[in-house]
C-alpha atoms as a PDB file:
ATOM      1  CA  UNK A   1       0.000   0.000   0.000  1.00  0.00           C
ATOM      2  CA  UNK A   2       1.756   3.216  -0.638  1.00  0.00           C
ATOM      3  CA  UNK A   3       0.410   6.698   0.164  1.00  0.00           C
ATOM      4  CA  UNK A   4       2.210   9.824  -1.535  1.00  0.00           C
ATOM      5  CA  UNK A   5       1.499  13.536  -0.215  1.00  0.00           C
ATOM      6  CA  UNK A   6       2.092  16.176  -2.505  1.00  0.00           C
ATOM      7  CA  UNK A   7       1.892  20.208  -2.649  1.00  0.00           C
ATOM      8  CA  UNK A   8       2.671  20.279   1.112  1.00  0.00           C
ATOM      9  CA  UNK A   9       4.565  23.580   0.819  1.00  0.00           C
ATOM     10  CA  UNK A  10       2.334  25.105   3.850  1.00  0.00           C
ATOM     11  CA  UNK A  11       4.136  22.083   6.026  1.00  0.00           C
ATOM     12  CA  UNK A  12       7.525  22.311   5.498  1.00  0.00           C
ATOM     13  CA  UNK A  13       9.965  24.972   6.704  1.00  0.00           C
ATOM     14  CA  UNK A  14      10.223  27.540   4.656  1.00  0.00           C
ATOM     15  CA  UNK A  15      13.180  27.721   2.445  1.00  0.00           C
ATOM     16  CA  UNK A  16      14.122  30.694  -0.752  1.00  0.00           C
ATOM     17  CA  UNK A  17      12.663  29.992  -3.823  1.00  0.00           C
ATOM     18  CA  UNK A  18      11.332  27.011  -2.865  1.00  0.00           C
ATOM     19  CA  UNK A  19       7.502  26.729  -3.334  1.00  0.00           C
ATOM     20  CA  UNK A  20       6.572  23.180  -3.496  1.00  0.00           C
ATOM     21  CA  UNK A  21       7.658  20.713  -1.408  1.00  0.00           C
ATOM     22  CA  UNK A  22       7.029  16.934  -2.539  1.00  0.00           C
ATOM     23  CA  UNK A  23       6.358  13.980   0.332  1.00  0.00           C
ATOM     24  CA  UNK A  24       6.042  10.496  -0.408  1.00  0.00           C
ATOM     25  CA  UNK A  25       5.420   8.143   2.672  1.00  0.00           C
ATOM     26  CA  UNK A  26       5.861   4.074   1.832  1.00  0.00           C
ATOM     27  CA  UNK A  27       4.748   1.365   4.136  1.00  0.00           C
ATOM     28  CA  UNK A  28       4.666  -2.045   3.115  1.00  0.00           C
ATOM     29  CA  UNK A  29       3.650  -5.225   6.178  1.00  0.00           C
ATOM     30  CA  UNK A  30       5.056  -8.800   6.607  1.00  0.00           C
ATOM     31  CA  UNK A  31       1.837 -10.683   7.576  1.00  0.00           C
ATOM     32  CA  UNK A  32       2.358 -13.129  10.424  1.00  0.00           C
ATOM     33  CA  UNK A  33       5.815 -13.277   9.526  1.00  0.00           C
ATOM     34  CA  UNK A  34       7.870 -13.565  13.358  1.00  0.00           C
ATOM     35  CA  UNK A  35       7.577 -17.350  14.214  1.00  0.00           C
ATOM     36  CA  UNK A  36       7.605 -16.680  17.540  1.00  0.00           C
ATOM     37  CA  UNK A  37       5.039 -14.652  18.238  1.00  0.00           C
ATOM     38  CA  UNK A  38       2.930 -14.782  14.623  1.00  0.00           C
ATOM     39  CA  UNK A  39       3.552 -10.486  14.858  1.00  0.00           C
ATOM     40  CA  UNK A  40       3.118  -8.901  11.660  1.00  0.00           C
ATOM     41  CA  UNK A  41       6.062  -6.251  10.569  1.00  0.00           C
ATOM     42  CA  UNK A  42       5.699  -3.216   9.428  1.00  0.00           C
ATOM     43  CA  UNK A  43       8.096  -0.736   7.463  1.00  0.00           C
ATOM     44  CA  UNK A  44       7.902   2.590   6.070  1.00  0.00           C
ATOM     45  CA  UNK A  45      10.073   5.326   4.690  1.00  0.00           C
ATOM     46  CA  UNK A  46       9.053   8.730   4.193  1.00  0.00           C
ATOM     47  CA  UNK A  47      10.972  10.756   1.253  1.00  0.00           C
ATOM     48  CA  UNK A  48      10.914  14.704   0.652  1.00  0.00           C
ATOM     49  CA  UNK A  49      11.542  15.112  -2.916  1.00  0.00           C
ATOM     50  CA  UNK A  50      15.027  12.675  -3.295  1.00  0.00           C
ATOM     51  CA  UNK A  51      16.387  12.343   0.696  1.00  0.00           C
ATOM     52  CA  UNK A  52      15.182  10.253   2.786  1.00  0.00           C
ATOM     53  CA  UNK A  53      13.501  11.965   6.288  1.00  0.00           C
ATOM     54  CA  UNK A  54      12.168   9.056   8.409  1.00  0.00           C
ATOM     55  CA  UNK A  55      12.670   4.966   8.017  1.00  0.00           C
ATOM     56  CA  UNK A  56      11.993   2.499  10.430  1.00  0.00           C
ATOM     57  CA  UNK A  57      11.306  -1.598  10.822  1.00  0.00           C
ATOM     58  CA  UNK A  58       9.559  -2.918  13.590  1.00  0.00           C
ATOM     59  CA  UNK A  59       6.851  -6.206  14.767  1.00  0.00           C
ATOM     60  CA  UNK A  60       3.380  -4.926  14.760  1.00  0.00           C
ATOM     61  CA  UNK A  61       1.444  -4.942  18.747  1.00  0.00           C
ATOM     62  CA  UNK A  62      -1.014  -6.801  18.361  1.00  0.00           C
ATOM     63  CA  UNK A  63      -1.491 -10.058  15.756  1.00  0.00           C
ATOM     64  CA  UNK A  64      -3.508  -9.028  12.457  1.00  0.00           C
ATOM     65  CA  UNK A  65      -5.927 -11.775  11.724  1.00  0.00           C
ATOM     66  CA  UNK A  66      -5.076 -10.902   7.877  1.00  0.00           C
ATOM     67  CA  UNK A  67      -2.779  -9.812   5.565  1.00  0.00           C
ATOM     68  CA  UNK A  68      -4.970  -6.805   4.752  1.00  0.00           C
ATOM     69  CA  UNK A  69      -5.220  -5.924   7.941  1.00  0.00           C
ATOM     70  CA  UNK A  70      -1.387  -5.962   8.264  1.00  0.00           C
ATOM     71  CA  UNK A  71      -1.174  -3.569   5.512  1.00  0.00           C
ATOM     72  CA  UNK A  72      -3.949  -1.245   7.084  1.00  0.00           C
ATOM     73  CA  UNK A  73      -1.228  -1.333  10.538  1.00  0.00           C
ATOM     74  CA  UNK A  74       1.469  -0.683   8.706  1.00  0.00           C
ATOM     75  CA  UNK A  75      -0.121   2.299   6.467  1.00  0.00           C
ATOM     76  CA  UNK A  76      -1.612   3.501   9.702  1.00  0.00           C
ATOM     77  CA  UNK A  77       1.803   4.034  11.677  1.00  0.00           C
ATOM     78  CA  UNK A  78       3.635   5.464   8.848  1.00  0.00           C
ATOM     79  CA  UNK A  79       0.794   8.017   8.231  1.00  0.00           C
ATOM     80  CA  UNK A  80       1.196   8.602  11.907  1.00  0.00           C
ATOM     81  CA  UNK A  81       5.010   8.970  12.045  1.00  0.00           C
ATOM     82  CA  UNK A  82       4.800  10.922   9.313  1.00  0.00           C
ATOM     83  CA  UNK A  83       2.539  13.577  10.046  1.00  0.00           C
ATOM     84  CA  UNK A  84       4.537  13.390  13.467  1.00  0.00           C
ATOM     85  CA  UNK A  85       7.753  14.399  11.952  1.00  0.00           C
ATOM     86  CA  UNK A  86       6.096  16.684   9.455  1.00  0.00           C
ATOM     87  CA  UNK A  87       4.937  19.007  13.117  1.00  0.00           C
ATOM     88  CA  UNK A  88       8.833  18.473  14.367  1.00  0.00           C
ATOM     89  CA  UNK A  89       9.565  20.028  11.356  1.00  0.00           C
ATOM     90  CA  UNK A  90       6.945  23.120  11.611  1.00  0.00           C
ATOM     91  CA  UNK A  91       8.693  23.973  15.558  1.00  0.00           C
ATOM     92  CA  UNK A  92      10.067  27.213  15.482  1.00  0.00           C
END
């Protein structure tokens, strides 16, 4: 599942000459895949324009009964730690 933000100038510092800013946030979910523990993973990366801001890897909380329902996780917490570094960003 991927999710791309664009025209996002209004939330990103503000820079000379610059007047549109391009985010593109990518999640993607490994259903079930710890043996352990049966713990989805989750992985995103969020990009403005070509350089990479956030990335991360980690085993879902709770156990998603499906794969879909991995992929909503996943989407959901890289939404989430996106718009969370998006408001770092916006601190003057």
């Amino acid at each position: 599942m991927t999710v791309e933000v664009t025209d996002c100038s209004d939330m990103s510092p503000e820079k000379e000459n610059e007047t549109q800013t391009e985010f593109s946030v990518f999640s993607d979910a490994d259903h079930a895949g710890d043996e352990k523990t049966r713990s989805s993973t989750s992985g995103m990366v969020s990009i403005n324009s070509y350089a990479t801001i956030t990335w991360w890897s980690r085993l879902q909380h709770s156990v998603a009964i499906s794969s879909t329902e991995a992929e909503y996780v996943a989407t959901r917490e890289a939404l989430m730690s996106f718009l969370g570094s998006v408001a770092l960003q916006r601190v003057d």
